[in-house]
C-alpha atoms as a PDB file:
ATOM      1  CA  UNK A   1     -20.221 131.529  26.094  1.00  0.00           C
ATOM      2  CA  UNK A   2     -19.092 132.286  29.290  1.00  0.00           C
ATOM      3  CA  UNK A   3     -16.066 130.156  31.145  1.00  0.00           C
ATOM      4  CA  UNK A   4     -17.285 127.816  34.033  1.00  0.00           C
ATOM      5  CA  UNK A   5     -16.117 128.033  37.426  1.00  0.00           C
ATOM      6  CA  UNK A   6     -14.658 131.485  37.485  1.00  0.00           C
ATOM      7  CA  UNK A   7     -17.246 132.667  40.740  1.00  0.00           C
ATOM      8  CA  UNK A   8     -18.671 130.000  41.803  1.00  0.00           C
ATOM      9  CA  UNK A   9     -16.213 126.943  43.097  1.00  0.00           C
ATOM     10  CA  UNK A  10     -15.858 123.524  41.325  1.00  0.00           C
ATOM     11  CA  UNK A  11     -18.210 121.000  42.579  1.00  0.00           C
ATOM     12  CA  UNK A  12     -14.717 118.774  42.476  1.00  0.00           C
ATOM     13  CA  UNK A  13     -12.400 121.001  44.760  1.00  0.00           C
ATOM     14  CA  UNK A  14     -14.638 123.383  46.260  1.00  0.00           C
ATOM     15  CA  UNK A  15     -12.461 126.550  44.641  1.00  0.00           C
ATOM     16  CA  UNK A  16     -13.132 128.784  41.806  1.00  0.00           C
ATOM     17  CA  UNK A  17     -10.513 128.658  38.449  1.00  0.00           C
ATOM     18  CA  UNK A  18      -8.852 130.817  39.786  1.00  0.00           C
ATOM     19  CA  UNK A  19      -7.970 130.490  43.532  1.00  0.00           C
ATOM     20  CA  UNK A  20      -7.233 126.426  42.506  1.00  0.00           C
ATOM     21  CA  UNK A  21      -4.761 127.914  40.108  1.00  0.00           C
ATOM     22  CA  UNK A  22      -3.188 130.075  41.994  1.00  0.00           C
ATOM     23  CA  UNK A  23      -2.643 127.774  45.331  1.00  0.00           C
ATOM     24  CA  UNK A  24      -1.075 125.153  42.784  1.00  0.00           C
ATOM     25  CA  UNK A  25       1.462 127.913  41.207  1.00  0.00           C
ATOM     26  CA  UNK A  26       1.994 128.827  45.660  1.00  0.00           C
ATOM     27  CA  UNK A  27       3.372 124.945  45.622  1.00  0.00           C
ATOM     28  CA  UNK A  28       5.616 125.491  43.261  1.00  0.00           C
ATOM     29  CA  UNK A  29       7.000 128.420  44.588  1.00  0.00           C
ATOM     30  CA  UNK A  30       7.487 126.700  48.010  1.00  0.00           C
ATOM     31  CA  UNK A  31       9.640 124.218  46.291  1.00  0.00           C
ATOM     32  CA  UNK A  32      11.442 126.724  44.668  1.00  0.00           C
ATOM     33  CA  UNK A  33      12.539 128.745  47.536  1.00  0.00           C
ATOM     34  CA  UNK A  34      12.350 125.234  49.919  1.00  0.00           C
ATOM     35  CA  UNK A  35      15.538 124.263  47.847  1.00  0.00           C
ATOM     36  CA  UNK A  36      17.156 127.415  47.779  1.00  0.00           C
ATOM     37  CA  UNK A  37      16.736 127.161  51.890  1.00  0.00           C
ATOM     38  CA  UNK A  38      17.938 123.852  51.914  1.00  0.00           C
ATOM     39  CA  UNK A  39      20.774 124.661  49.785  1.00  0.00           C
ATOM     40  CA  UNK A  40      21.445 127.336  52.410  1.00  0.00           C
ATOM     41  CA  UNK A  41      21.307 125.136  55.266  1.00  0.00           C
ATOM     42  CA  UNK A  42      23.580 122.787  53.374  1.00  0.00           C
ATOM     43  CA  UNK A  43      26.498 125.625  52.229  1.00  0.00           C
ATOM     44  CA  UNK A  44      25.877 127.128  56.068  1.00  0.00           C
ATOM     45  CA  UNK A  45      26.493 123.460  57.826  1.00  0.00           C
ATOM     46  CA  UNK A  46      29.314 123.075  55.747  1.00  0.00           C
ATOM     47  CA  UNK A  47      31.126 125.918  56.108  1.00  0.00           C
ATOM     48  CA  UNK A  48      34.471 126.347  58.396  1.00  0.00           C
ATOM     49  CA  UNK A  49      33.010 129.718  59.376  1.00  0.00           C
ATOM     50  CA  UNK A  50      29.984 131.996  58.808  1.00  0.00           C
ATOM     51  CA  UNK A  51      29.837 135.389  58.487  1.00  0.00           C
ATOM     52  CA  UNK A  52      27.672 137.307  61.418  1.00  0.00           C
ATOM     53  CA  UNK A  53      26.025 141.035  61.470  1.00  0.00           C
ATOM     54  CA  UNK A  54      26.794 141.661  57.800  1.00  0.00           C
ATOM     55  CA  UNK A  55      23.262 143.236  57.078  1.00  0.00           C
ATOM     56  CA  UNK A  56      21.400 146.075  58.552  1.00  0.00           C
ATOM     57  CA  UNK A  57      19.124 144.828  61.293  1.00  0.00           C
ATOM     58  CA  UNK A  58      17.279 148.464  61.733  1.00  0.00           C
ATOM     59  CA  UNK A  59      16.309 148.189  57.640  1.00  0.00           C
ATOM     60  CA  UNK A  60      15.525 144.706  57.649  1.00  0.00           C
ATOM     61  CA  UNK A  61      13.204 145.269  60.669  1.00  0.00           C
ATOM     62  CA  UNK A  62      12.052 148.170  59.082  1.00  0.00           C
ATOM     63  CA  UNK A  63      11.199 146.369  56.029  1.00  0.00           C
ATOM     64  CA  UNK A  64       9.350 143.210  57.462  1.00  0.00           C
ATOM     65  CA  UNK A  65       7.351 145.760  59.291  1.00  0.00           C
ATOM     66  CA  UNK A  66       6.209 147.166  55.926  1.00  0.00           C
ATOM     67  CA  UNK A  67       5.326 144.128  54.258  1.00  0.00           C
ATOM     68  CA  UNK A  68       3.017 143.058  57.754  1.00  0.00           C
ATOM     69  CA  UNK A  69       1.076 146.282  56.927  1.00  0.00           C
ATOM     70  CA  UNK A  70       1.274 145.747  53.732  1.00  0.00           C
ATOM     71  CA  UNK A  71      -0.494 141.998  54.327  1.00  0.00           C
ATOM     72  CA  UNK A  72      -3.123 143.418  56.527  1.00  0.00           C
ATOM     73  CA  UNK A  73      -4.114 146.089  54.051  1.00  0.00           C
ATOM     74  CA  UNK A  74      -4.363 143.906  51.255  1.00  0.00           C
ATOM     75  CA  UNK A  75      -6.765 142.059  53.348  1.00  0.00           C
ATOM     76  CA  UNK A  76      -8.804 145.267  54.389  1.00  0.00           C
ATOM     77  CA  UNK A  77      -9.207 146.025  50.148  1.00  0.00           C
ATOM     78  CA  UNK A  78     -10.536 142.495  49.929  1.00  0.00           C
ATOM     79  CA  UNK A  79     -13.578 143.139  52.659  1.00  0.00           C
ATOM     80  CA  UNK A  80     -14.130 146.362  51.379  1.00  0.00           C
ATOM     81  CA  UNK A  81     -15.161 144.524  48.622  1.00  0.00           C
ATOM     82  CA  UNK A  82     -16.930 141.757  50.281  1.00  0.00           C
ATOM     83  CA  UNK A  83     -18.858 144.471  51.755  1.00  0.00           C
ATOM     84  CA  UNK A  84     -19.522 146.604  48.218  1.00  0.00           C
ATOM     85  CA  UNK A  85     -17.355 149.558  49.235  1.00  0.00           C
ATOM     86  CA  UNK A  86     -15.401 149.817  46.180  1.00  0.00           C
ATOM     87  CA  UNK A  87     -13.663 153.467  47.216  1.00  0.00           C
ATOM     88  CA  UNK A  88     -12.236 151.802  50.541  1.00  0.00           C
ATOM     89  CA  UNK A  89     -11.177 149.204  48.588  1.00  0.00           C
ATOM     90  CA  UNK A  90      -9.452 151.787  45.681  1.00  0.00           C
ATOM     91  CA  UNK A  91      -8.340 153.112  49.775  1.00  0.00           C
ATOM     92  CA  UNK A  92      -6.539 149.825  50.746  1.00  0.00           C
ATOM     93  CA  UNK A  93      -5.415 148.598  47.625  1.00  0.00           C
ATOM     94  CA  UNK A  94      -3.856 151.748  46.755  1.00  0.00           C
ATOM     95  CA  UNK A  95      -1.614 151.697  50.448  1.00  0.00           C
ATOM     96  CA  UNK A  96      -0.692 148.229  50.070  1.00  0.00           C
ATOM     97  CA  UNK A  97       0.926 148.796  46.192  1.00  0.00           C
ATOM     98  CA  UNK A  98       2.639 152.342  48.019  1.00  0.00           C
ATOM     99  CA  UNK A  99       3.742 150.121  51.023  1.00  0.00           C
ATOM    100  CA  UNK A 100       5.368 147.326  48.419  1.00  0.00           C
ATOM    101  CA  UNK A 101       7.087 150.210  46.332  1.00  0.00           C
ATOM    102  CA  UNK A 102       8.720 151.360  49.832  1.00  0.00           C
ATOM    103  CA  UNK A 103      10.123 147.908  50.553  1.00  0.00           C
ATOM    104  CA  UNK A 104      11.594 147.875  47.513  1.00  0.00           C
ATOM    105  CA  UNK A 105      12.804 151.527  47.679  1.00  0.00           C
ATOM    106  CA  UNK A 106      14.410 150.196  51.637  1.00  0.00           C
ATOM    107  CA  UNK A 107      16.088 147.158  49.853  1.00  0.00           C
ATOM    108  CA  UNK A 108      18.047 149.322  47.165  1.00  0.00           C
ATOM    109  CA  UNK A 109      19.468 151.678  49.837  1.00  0.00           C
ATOM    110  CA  UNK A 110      20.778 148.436  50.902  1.00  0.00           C
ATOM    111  CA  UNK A 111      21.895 147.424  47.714  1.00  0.00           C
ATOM    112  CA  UNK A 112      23.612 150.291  47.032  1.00  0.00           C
ATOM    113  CA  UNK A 113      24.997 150.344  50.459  1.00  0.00           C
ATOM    114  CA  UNK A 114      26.997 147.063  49.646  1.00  0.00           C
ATOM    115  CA  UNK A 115      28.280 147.712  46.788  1.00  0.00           C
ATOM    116  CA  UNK A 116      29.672 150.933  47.782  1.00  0.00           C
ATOM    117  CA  UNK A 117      30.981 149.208  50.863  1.00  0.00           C
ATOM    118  CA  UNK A 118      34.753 147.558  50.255  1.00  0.00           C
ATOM    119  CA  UNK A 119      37.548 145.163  51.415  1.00  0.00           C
ATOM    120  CA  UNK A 120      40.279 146.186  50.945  1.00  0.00           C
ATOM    121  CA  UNK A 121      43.700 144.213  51.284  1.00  0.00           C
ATOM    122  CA  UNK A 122      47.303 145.847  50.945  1.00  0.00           C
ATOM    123  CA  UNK A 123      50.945 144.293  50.560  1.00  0.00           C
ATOM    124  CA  UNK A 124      51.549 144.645  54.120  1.00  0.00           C
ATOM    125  CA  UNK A 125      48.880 142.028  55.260  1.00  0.00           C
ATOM    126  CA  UNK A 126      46.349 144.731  56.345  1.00  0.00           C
ATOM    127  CA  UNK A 127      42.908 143.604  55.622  1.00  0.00           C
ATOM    128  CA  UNK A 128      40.427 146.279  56.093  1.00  0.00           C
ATOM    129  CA  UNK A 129      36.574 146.896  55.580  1.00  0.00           C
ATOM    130  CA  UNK A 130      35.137 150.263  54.581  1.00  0.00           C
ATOM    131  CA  UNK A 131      34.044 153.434  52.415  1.00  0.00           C
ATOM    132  CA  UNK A 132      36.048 155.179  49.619  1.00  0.00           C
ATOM    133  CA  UNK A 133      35.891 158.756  49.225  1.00  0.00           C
ATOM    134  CA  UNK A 134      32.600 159.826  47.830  1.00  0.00           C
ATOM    135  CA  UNK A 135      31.187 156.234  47.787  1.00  0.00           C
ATOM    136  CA  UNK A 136      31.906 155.654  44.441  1.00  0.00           C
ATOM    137  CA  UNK A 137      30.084 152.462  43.069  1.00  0.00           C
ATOM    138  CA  UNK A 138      31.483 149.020  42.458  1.00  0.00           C
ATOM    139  CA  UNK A 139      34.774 149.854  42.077  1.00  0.00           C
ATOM    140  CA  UNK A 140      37.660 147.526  41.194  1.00  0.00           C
ATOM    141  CA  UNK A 141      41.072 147.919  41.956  1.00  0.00           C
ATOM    142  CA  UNK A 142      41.585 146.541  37.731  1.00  0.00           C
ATOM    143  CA  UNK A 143      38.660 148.941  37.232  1.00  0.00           C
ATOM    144  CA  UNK A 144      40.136 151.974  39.316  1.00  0.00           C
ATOM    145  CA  UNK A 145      44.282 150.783  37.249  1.00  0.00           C
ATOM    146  CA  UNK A 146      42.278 151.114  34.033  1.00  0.00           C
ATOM    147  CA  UNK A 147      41.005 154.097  33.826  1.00  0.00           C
ATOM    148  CA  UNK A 148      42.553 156.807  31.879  1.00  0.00           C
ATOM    149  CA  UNK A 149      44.221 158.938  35.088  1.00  0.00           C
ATOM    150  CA  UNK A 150      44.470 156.466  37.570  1.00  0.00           C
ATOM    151  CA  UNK A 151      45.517 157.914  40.979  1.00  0.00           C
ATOM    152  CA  UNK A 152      48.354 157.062  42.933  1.00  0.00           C
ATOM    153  CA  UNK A 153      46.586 156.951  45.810  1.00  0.00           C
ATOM    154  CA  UNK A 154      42.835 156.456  47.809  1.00  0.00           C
ATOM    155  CA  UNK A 155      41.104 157.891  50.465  1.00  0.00           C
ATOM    156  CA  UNK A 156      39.618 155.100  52.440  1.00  0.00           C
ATOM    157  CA  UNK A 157      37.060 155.157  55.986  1.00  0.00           C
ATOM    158  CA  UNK A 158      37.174 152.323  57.735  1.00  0.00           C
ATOM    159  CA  UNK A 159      34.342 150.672  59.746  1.00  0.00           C
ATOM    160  CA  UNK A 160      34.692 151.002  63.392  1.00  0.00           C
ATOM    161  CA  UNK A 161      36.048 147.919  65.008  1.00  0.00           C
ATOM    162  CA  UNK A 162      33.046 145.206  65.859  1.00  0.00           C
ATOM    163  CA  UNK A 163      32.624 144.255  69.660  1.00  0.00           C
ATOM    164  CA  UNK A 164      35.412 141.431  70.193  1.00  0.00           C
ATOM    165  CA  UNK A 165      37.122 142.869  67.198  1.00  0.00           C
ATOM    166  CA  UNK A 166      40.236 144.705  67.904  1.00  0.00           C
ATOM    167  CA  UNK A 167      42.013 146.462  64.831  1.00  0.00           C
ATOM    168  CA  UNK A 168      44.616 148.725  65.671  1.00  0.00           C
ATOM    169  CA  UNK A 169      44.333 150.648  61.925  1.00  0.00           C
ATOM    170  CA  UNK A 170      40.472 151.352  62.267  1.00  0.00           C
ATOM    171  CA  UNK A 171      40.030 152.047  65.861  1.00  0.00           C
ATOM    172  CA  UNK A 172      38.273 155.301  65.229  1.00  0.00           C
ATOM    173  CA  UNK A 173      37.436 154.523  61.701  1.00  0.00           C
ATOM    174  CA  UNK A 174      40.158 157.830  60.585  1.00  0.00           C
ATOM    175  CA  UNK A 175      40.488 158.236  56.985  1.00  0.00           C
ATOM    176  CA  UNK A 176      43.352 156.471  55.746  1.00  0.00           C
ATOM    177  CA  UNK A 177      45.421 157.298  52.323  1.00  0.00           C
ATOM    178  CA  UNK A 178      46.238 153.986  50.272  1.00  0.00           C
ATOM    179  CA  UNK A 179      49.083 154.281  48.106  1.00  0.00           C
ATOM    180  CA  UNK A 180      47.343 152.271  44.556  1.00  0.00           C
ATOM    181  CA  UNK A 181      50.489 150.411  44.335  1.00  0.00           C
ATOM    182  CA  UNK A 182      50.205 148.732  47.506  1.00  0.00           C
ATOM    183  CA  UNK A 183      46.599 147.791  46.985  1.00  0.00           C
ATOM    184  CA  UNK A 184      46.467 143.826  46.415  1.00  0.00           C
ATOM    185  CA  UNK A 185      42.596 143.429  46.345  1.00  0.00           C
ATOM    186  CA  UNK A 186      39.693 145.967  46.108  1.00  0.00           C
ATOM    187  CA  UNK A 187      36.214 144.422  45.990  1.00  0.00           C
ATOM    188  CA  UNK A 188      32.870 145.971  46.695  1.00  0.00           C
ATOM    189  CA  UNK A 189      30.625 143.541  49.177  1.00  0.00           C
ATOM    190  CA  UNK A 190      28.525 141.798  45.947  1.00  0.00           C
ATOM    191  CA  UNK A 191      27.516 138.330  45.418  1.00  0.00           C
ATOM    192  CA  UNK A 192      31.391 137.444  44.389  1.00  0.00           C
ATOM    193  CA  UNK A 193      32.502 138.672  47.790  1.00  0.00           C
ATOM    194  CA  UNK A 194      31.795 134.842  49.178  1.00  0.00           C
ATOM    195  CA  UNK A 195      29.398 132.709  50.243  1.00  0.00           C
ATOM    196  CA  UNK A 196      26.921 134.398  52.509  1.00  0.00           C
ATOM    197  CA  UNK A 197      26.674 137.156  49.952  1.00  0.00           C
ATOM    198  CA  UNK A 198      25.836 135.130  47.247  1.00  0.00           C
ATOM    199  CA  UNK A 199      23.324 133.608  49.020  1.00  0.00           C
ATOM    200  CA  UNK A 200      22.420 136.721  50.190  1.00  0.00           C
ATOM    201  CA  UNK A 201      21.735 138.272  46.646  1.00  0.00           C
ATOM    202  CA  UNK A 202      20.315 135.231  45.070  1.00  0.00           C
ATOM    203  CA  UNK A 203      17.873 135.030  48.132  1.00  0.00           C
ATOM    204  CA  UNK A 204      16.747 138.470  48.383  1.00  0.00           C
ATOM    205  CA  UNK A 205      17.136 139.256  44.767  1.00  0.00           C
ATOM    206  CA  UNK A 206      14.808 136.466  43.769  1.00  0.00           C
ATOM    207  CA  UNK A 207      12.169 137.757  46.659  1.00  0.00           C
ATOM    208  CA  UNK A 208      12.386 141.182  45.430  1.00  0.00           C
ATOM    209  CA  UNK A 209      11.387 140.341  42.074  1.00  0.00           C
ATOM    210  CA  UNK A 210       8.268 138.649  43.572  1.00  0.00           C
ATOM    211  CA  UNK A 211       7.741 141.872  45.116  1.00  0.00           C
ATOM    212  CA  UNK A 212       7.910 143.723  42.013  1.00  0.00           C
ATOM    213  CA  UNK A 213       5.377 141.133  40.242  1.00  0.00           C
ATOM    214  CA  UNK A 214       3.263 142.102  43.046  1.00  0.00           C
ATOM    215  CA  UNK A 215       3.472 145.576  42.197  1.00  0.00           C
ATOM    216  CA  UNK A 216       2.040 144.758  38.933  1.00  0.00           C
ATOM    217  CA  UNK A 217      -0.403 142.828  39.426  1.00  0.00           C
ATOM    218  CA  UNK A 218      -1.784 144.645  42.716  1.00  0.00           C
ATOM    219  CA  UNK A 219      -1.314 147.945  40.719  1.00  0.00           C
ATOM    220  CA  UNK A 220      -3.273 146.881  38.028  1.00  0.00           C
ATOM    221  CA  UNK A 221      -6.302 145.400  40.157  1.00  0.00           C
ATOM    222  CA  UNK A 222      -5.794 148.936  41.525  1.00  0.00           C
ATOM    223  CA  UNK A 223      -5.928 151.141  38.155  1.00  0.00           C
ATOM    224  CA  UNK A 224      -7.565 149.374  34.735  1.00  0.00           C
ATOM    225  CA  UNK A 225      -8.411 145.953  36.097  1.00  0.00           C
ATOM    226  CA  UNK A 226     -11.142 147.497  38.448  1.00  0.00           C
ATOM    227  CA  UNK A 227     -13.260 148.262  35.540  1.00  0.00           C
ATOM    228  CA  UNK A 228     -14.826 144.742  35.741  1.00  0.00           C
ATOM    229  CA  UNK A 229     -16.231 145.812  39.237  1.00  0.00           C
ATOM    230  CA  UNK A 230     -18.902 147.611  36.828  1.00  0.00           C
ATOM    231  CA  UNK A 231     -19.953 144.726  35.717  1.00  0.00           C
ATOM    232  CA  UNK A 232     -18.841 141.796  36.815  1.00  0.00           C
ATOM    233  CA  UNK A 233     -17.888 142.283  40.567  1.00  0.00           C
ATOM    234  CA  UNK A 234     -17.975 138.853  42.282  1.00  0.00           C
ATOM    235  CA  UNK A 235     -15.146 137.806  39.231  1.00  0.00           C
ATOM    236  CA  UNK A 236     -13.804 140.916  40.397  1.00  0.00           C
ATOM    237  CA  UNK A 237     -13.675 140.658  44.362  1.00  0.00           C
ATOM    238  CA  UNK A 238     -12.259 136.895  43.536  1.00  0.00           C
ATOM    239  CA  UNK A 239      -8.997 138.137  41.302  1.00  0.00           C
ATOM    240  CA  UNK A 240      -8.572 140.499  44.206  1.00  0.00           C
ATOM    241  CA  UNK A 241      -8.607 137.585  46.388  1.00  0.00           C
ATOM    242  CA  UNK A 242      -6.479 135.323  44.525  1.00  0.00           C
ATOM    243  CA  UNK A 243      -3.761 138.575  44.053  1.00  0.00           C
ATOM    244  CA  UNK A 244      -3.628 138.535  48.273  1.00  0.00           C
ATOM    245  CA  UNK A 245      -2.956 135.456  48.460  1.00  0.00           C
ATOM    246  CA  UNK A 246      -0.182 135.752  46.053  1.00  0.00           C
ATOM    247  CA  UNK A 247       0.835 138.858  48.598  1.00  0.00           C
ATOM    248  CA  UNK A 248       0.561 136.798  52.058  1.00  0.00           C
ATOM    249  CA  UNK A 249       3.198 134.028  50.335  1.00  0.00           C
ATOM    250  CA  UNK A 250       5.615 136.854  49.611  1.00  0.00           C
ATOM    251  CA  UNK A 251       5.247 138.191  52.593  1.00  0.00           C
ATOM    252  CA  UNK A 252       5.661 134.412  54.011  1.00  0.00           C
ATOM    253  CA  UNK A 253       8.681 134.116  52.630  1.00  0.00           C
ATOM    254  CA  UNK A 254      10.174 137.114  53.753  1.00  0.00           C
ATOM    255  CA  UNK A 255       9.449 136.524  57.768  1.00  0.00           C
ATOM    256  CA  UNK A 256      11.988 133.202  57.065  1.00  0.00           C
ATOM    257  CA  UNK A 257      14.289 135.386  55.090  1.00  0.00           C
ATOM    258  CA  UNK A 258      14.748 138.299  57.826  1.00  0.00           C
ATOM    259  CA  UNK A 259      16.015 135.924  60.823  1.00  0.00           C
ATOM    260  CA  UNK A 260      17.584 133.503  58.519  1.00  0.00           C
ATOM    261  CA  UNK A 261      19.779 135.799  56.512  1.00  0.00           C
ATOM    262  CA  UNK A 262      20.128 138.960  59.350  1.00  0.00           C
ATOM    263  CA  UNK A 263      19.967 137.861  62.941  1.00  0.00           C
ATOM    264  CA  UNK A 264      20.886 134.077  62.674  1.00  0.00           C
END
């Protein structure tokens, strides 16, 4: 017995099983992250102030130019198919899971980046942003009194001063020794450091695990799923289908992310 519908469409919708299932799992997701925009929207209007130029522009450029390859070569292994050329489809398929792994490899630099980049605060009202010696990561200043030889002091780099910012202690970003005692607050710049970071994680976080389910699933079209193009490669060239789709929303998503999150 073989399962209706699965190449050719359903006289009802006009779509095979699977592309109808897939499109109505796509309108969930847009409610999903359409409220986590609107919540954004509604934290962002509401907000005294908003923080600008926290995020790398150069990596977040560089990364929404990977995943627009990455959507055009997920297309080019679907026509190779189309047109029975399954090793420039193995081709294309293979440089669109390579290109996914790299955005994801770009977004933990950045990751790591902010949480081994700190506020610090001191008794003397000094509020300063910037790197401890040897990046060490996520430190606390109850983490860093904890520990079994805690020092007495830190070596801290601050940023260089923003255009229209004008701090007299980081002007040229000089190391600076911290005595611990006169540390008040020592946070790396996670989710808990306000707001925009929360959103920030929860966001890109949540897109980067779609990425990673792409991965998968894209991967294993790629590697054991392909045996069905032996024998059953219209079922095939359709899962490969339905899988770019999946791709072009996650890609979708990110092109409101990028301006929304780093340039706005």
């Amino acid at each position: 017995m073989t399962i209706p519908h699965t190449v050719e469409p359903r006289p009802d919708t006009g779509l095979y099983n699977a592309k109808l299932g897939v499109w109505l799992f796509l309108a969930s997701e847009v409610m999903l992250f359409g409220a986590l925009f609107s919540s954004y929207i509604l934290l962002r209007v509401g907000a005294p102030e908003w923080p600008q130029r926290q995020l790398s522009i150069p990596l977040g450029t560089l990364n929404t130019f990977v995943l627009i390859l990455s959507s055009i070569s997920v297309v080019m292994a679907w026509m190779a198919l189309k047109g029975r050329d399954f090793a420039r489809f193995k081709l294309w398929q293979g440089t669109t899971v390579l290109l996914a792994v790299l955005f994801i490899t770009i977004k933990g630099f950045e990751y790591h980046d902010k949480f081994t980049h700190y506020y610090v605060q001191t008794q003397d009202g000094r509020a300063l942003t910037g790197h401890l010696d040897g990046d060490p990561f996520n430190l606390s200043l109850a983490r860093l009194r904890a520990s079994p030889s805690p020092p007495k002091e830190i070596v801290f780099h601050p940023d260089p001063p923003r255009a229209g910012h004008t701090e007299a202690a980081n002007a040229h970003g000089e190391a600076l020794k911290l005595e611990l005692s006169q540390i008040t607050k020592l946070e790396a710049f996670g989710p808990w450091r306000g707001t925009f970071f929360a959103v920030y994680f929860v966001l890109t976080g949540l897109h980067a695990l779609h990425v990673i389910g792409g991965i998968i699933v894209l991967g294993y079209f790629w590697g054991p799923g392909s045996r069905m193009w032996r024998t059953e490669p219209e079922r095939f060239t359709n899962r490969v289908e339905v899988g770019g789709l999946y791709w072009h929303f996650v890609e979708l998503v990110w092109i409101f992310l990028f301006p929304t999150l780093y340039l706005l």
